[in-house]
Structures are given as C-alpha cells and as structure tokens.
N, C-alpha and C. Protein backbone atom coordinates (compact mmCIF):
# COMPACT_ATOMS: atom_id res chain seq x y z
N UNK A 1 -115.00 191.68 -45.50
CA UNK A 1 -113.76 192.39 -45.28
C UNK A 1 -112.59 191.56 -45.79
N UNK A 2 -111.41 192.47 -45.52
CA UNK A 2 -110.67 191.64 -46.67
C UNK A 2 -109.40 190.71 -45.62
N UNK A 3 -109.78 191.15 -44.03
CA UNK A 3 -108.85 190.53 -43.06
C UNK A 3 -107.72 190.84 -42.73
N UNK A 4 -107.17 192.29 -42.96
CA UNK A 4 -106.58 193.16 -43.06
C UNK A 4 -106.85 194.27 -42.20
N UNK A 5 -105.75 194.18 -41.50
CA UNK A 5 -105.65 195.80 -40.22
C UNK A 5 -105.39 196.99 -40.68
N UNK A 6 -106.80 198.12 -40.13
CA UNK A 6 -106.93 199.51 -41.24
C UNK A 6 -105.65 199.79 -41.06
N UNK A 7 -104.81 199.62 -40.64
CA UNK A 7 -103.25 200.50 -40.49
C UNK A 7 -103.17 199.75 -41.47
N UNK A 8 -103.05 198.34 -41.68
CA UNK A 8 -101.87 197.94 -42.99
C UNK A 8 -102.83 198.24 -44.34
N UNK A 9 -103.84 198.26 -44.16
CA UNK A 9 -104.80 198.78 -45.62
C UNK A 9 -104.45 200.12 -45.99
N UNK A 10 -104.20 200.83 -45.07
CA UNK A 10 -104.13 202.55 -45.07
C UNK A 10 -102.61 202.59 -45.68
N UNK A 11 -101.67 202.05 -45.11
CA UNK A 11 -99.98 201.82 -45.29
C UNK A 11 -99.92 201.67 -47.01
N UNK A 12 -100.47 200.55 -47.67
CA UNK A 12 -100.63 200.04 -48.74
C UNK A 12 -100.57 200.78 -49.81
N UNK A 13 -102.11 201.48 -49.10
CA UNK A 13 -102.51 202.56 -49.82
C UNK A 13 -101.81 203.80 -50.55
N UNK A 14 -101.41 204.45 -49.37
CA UNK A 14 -99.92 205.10 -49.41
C UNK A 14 -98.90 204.61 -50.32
N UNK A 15 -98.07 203.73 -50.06
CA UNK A 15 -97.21 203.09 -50.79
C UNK A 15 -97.83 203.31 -52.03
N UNK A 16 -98.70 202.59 -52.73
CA UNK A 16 -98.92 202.45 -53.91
C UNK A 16 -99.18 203.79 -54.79
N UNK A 17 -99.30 204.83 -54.04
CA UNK A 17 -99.62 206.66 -54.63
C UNK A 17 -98.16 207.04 -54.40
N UNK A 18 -97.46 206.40 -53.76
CA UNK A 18 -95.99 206.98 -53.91
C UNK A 18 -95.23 207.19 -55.07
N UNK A 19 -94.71 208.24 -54.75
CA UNK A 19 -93.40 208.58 -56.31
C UNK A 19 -92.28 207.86 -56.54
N UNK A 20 -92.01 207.12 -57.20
CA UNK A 20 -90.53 206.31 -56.87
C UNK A 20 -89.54 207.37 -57.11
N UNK A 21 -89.05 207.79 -56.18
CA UNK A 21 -87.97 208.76 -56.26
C UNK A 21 -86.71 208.42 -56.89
N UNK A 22 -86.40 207.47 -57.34
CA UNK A 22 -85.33 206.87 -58.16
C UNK A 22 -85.43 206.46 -59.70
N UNK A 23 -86.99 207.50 -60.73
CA UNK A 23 -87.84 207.14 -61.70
C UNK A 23 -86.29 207.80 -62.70
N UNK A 24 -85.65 208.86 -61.85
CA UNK A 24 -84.97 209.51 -63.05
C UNK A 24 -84.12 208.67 -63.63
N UNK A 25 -83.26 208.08 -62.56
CA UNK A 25 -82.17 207.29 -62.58
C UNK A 25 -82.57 206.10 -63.22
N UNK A 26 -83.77 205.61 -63.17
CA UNK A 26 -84.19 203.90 -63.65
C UNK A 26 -83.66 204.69 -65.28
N UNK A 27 -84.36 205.71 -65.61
CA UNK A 27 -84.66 205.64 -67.34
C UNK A 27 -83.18 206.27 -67.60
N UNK A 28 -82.55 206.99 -67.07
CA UNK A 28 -80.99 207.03 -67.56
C UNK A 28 -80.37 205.61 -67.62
N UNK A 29 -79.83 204.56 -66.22
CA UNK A 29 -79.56 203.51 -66.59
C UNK A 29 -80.38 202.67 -67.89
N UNK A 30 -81.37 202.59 -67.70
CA UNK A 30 -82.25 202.05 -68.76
C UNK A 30 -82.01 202.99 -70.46
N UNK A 31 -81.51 204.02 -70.64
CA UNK A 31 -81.40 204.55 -71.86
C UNK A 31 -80.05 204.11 -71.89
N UNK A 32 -78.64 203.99 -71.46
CA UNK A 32 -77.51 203.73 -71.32
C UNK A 32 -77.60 201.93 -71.24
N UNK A 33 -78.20 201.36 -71.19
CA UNK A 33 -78.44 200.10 -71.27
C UNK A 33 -79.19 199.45 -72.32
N UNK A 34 -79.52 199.91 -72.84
CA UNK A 34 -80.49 200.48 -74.73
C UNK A 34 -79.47 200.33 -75.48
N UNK A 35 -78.81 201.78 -75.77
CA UNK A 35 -77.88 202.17 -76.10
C UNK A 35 -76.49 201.76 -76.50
N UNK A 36 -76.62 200.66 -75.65
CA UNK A 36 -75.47 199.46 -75.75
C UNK A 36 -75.94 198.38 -76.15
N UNK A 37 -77.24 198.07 -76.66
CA UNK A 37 -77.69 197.15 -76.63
C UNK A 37 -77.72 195.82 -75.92
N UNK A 38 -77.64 196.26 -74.37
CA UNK A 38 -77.32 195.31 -73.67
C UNK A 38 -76.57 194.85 -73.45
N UNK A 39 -75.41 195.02 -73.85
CA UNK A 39 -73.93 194.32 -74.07
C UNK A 39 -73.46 195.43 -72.72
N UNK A 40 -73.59 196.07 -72.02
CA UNK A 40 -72.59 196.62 -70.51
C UNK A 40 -73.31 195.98 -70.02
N UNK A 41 -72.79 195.65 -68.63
CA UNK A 41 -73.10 195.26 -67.49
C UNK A 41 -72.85 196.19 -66.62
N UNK A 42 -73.61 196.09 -65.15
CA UNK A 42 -73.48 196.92 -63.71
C UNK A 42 -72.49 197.75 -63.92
N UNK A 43 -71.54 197.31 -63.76
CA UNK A 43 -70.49 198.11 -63.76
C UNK A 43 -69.92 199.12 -64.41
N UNK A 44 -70.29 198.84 -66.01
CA UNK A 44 -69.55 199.73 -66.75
C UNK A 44 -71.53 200.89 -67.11
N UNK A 45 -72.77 200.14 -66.68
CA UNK A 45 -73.59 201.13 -66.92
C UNK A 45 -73.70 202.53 -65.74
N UNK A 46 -72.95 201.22 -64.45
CA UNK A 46 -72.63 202.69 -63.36
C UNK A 46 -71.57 203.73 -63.59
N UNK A 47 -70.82 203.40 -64.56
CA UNK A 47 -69.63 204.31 -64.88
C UNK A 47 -70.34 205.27 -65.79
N UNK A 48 -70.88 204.63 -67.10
CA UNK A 48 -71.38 205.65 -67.67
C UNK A 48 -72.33 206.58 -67.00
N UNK A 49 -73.15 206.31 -66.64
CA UNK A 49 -73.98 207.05 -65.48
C UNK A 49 -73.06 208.28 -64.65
N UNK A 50 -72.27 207.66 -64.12
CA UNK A 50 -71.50 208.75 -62.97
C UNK A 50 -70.80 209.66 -63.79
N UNK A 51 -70.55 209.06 -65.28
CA UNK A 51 -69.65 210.07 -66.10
C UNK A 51 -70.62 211.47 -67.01
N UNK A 52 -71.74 211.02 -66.74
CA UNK A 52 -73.26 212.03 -67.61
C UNK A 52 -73.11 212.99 -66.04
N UNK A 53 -73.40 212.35 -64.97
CA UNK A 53 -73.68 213.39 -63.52
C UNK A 53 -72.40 214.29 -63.29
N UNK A 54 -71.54 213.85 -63.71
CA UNK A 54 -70.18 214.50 -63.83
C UNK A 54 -70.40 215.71 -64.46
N UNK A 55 -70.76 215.65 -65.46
CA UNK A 55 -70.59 216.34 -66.61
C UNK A 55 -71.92 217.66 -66.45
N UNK A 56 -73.12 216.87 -65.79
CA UNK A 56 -73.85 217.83 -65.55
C UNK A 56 -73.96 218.55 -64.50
N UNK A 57 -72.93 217.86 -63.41
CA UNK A 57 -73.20 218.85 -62.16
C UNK A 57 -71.99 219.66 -62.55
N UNK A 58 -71.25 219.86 -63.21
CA UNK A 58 -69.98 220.73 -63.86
C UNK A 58 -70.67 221.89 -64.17
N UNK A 59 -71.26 222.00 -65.15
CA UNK A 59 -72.50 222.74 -65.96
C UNK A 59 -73.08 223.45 -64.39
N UNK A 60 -73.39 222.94 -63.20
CA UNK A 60 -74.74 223.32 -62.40
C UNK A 60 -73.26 224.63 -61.53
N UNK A 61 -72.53 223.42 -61.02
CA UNK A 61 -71.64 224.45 -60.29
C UNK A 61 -71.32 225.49 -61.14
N UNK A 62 -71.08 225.44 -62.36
CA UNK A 62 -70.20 226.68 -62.79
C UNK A 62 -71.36 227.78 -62.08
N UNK A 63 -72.31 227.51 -63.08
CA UNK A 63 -73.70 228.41 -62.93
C UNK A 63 -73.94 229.10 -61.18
N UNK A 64 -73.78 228.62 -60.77
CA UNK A 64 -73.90 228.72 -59.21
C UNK A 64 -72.53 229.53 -58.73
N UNK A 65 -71.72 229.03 -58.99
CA UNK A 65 -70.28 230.22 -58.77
C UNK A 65 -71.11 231.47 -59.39
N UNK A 66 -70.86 231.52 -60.55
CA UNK A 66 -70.95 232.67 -61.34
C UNK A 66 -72.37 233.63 -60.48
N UNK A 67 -72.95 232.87 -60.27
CA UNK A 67 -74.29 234.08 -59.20
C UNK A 67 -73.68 234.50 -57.70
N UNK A 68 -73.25 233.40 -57.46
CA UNK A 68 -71.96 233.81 -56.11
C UNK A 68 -71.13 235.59 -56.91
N UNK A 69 -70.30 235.12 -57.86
CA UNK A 69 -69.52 236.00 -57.49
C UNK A 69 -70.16 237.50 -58.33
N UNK A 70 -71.45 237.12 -58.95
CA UNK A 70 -72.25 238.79 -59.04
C UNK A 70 -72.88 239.15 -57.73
N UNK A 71 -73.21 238.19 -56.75
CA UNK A 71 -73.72 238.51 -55.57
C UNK A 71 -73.20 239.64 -54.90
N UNK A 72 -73.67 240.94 -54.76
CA UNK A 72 -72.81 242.06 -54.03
C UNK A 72 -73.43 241.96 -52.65
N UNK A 73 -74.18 241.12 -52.33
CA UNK A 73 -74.90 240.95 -51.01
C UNK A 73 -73.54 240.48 -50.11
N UNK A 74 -73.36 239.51 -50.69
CA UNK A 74 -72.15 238.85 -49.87
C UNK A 74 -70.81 239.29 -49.75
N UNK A 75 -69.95 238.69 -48.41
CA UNK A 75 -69.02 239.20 -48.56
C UNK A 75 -67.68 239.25 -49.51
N UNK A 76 -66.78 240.12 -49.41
CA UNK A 76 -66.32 240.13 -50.46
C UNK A 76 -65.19 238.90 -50.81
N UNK A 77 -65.09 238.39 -49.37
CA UNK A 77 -63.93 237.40 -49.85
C UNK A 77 -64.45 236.26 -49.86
N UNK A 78 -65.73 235.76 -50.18
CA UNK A 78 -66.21 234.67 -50.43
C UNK A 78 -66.80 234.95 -51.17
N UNK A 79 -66.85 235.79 -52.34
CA UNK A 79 -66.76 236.32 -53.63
C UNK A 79 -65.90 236.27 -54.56
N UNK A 80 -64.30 236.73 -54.12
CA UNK A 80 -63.38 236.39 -54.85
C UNK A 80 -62.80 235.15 -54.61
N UNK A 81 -63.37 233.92 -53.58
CA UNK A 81 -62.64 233.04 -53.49
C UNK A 81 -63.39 232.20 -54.37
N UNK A 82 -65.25 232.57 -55.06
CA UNK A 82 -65.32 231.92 -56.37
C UNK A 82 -65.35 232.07 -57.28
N UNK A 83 -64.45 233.13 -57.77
CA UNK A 83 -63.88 233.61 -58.48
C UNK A 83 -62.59 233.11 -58.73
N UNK A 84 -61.56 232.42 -57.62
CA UNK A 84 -60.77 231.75 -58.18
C UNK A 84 -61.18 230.48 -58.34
N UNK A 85 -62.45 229.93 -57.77
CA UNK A 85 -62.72 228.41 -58.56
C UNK A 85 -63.01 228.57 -59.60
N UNK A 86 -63.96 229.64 -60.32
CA UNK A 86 -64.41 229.89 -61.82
C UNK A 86 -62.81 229.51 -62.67
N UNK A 87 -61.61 230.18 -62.41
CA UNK A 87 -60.57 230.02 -62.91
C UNK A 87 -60.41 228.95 -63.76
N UNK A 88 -60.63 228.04 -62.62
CA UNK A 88 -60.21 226.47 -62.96
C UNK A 88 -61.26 225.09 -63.52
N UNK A 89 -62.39 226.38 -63.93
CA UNK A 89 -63.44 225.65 -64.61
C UNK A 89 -63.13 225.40 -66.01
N UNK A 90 -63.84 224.45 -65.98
CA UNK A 90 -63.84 224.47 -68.09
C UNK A 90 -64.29 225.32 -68.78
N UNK A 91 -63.95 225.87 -69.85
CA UNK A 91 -64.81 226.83 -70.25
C UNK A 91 -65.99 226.08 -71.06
N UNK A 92 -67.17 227.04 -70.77
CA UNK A 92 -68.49 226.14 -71.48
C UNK A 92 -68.46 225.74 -72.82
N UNK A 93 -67.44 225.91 -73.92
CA UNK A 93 -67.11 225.60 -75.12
C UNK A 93 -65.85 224.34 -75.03
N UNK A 94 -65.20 223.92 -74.30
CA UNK A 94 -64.69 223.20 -73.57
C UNK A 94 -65.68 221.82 -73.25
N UNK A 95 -66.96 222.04 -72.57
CA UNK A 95 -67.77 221.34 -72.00
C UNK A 95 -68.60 220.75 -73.13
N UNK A 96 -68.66 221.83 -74.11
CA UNK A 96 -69.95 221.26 -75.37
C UNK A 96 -69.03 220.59 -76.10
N UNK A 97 -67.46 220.95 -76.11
CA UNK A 97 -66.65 220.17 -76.91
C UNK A 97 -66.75 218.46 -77.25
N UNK A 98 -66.25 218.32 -75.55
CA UNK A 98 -65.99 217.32 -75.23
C UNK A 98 -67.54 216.51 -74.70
N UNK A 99 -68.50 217.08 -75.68
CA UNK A 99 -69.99 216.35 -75.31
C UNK A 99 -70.18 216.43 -76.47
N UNK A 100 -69.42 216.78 -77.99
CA UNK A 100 -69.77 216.35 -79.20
C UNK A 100 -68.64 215.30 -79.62
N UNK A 101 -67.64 215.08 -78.88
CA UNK A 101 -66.58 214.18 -79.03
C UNK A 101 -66.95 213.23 -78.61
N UNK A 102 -67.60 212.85 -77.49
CA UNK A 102 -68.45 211.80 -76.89
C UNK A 102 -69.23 211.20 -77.77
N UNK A 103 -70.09 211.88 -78.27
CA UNK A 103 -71.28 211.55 -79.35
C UNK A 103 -70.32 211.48 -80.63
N UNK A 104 -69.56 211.80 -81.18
CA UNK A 104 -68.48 211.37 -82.51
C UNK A 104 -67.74 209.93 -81.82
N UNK A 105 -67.73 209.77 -80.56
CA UNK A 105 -67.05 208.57 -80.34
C UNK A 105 -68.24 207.08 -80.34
N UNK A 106 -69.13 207.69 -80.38
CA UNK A 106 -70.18 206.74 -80.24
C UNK A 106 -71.15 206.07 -81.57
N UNK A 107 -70.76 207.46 -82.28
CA UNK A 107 -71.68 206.75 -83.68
C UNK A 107 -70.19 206.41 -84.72
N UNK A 108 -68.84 206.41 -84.07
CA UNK A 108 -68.25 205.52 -84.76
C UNK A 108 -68.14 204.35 -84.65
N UNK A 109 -68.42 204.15 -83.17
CA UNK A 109 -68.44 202.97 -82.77
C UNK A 109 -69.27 202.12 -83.40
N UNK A 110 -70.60 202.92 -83.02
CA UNK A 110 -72.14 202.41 -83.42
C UNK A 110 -71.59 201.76 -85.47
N UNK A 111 -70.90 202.70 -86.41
CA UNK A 111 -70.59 202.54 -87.79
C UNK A 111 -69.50 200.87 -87.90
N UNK A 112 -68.63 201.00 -86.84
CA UNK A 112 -67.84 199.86 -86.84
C UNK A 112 -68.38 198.61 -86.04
N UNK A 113 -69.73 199.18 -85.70
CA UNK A 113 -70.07 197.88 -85.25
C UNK A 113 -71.27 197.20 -86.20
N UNK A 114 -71.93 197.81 -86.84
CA UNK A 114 -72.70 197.56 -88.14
C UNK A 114 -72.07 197.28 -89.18
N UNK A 115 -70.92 197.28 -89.25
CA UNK A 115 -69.69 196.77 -90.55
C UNK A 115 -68.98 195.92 -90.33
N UNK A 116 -68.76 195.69 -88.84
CA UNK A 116 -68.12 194.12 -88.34
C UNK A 116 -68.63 193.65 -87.41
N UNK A 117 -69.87 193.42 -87.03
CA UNK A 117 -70.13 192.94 -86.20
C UNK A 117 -69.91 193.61 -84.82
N UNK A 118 -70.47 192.55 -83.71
CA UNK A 118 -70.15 193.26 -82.58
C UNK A 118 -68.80 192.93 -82.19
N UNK A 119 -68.51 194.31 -81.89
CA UNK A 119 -66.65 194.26 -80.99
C UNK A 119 -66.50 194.01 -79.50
N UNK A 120 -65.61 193.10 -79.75
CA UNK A 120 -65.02 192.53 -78.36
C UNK A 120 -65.32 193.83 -77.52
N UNK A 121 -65.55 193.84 -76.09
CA UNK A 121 -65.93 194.81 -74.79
C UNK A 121 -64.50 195.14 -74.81
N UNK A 122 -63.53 194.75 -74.52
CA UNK A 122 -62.15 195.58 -74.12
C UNK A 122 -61.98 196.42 -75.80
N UNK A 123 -62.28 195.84 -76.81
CA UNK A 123 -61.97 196.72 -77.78
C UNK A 123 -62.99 198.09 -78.04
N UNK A 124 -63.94 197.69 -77.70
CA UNK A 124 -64.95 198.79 -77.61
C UNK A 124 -64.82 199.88 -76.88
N UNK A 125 -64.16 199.26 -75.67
CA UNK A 125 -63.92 200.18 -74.35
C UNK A 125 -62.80 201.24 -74.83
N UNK A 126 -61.77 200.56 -75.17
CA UNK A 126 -60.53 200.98 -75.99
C UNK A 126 -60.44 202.07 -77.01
N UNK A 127 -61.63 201.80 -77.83
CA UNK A 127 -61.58 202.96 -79.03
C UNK A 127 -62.43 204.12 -78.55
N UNK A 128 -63.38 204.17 -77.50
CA UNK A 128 -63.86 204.74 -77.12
C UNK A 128 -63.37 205.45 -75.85
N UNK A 129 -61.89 205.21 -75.46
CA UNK A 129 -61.57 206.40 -74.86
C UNK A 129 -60.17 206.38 -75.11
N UNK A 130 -59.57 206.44 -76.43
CA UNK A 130 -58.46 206.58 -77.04
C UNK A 130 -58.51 207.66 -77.94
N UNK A 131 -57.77 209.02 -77.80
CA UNK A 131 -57.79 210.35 -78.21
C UNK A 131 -57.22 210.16 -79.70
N UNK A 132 -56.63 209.10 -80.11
CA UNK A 132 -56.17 209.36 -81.04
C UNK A 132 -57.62 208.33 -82.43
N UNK A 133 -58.36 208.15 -81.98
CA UNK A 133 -59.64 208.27 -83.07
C UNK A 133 -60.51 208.66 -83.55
N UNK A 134 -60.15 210.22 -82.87
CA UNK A 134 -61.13 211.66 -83.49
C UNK A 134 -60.70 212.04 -84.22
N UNK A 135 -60.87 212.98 -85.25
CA UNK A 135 -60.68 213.41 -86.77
C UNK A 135 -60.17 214.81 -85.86
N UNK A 136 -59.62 215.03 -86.90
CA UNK A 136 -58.89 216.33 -87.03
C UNK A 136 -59.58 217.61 -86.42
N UNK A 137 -60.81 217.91 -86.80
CA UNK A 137 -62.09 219.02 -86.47
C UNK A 137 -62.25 219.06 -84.62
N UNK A 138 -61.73 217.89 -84.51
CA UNK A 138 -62.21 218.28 -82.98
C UNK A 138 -61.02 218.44 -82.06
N UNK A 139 -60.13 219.07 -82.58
CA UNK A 139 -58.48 218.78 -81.79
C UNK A 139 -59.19 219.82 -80.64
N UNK A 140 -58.70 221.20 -80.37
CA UNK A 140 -59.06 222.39 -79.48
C UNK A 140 -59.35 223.51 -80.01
N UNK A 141 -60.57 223.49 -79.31
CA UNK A 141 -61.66 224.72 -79.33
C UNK A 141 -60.85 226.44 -79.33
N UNK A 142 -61.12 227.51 -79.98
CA UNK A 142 -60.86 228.30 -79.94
C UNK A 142 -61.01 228.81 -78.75
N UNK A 143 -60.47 230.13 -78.16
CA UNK A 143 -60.15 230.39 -76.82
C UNK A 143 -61.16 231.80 -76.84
C-alpha cells in the first residue's frame, strides 16, 4: 500500500479529473502575452484582458436586450425600459469598427517595431491609444 488514507487517495483522485475552470482565461492572458512578445507585464496584460471582456460582454448584452424587448411575454414597461438602454448602445458597426481599428493599431505597431526595433513601453502605449494614427478610412462609420 502506498500509506495513504482512502479519503486522501479518493480526494487526489478527484482533483486530478478536475476541469481547471480558469483554462479560458490562462490561454487569453497567455495569447495577449505572445502577442507582445513578452514585453507587458501583470498589469498592462490585465488591462488588455478586461478591455477584450469589455468589448465582448457589449456584444452579449446588446443581444440579450434586444430578446427582452421582442419578448411580448413580459411586461410592458420592462420592455420599453430596454429599449431605452438599446438607445445608448453602440451600434454593431460601431463595435466591428472600433475592433478593426484595434487590429490597424496593432500591426502598425507590430511594422514600426520590425523597422526600429523594439519601442520604449510608454511609447508603445502612446501610439496605440492616440486617435490621431489611424489613416483616414477609419474616421466614422456610416449611420
């Protein structure tokens, strides 16, 4: 025997068939930490992180209003009251906008950093959320 109490053999056991419920999050930080080639730290990989969940729970709520307010089950004024949050949503061309501006801010980066080397972190940080280094094509989306 291996000197081991069937509870803690059995416990083990368990544990080790477990799901790590935090598998999603390892490979987002871990793709966002790639991606930078290592150069963020904690801090700025938790920002990017919270700024992707941002962006996708935006996307989840709209979706979720919008079945709210076809819902004729429900009542009516908690129907039109998400109907005035829809108002103040982005519009989903709005949302894809500013998720191809993201990605145009990133493979310029990625271009100026293969042509000079790697850029200082405050300058990196800098061009990458300074409106005035997108090209012309991406000013505002038609309505």
């Amino acid at each position: 025997m291996a000197g081991l109490a069937r509870s803690t053999f059995y416990y083990q056991q368990k544990v080790q068939q477990a799901v790590d419920k935090y598998a999603v999050l390892k490979t987002r930080i871990r793709s966002v930490f790639d991606e930078h080639k290592g150069r963020y730290g904690y801090r700025r990989i938790t920002a990017a992180v919270r700024r992707a969940e941002r962006t996708r729970s935006v996307v989840q709520t709209e979706a979720f209003l919008r079945d709210i307010v076809r819902d004729v089950t429900l009542p009516e004024r908690m129907r039109l009251r998400a109907e005035g949050l829809l108002r103040h949503y982005p519009a989903p061309n709005y949302i894809w906008l500013a998720g191809k501006l993201e990605e145009h801010r990133r493979a310029e980066l990625a271009r100026l950093d293969e042509k000079h080397g790697p850029l200082p972190p405050v300058l990196g940080t800098w061009l990458a959320v300074e409106p005035m280094f997108c090209d012309g094509s991406n000013s505002e989306p038609a309505p």
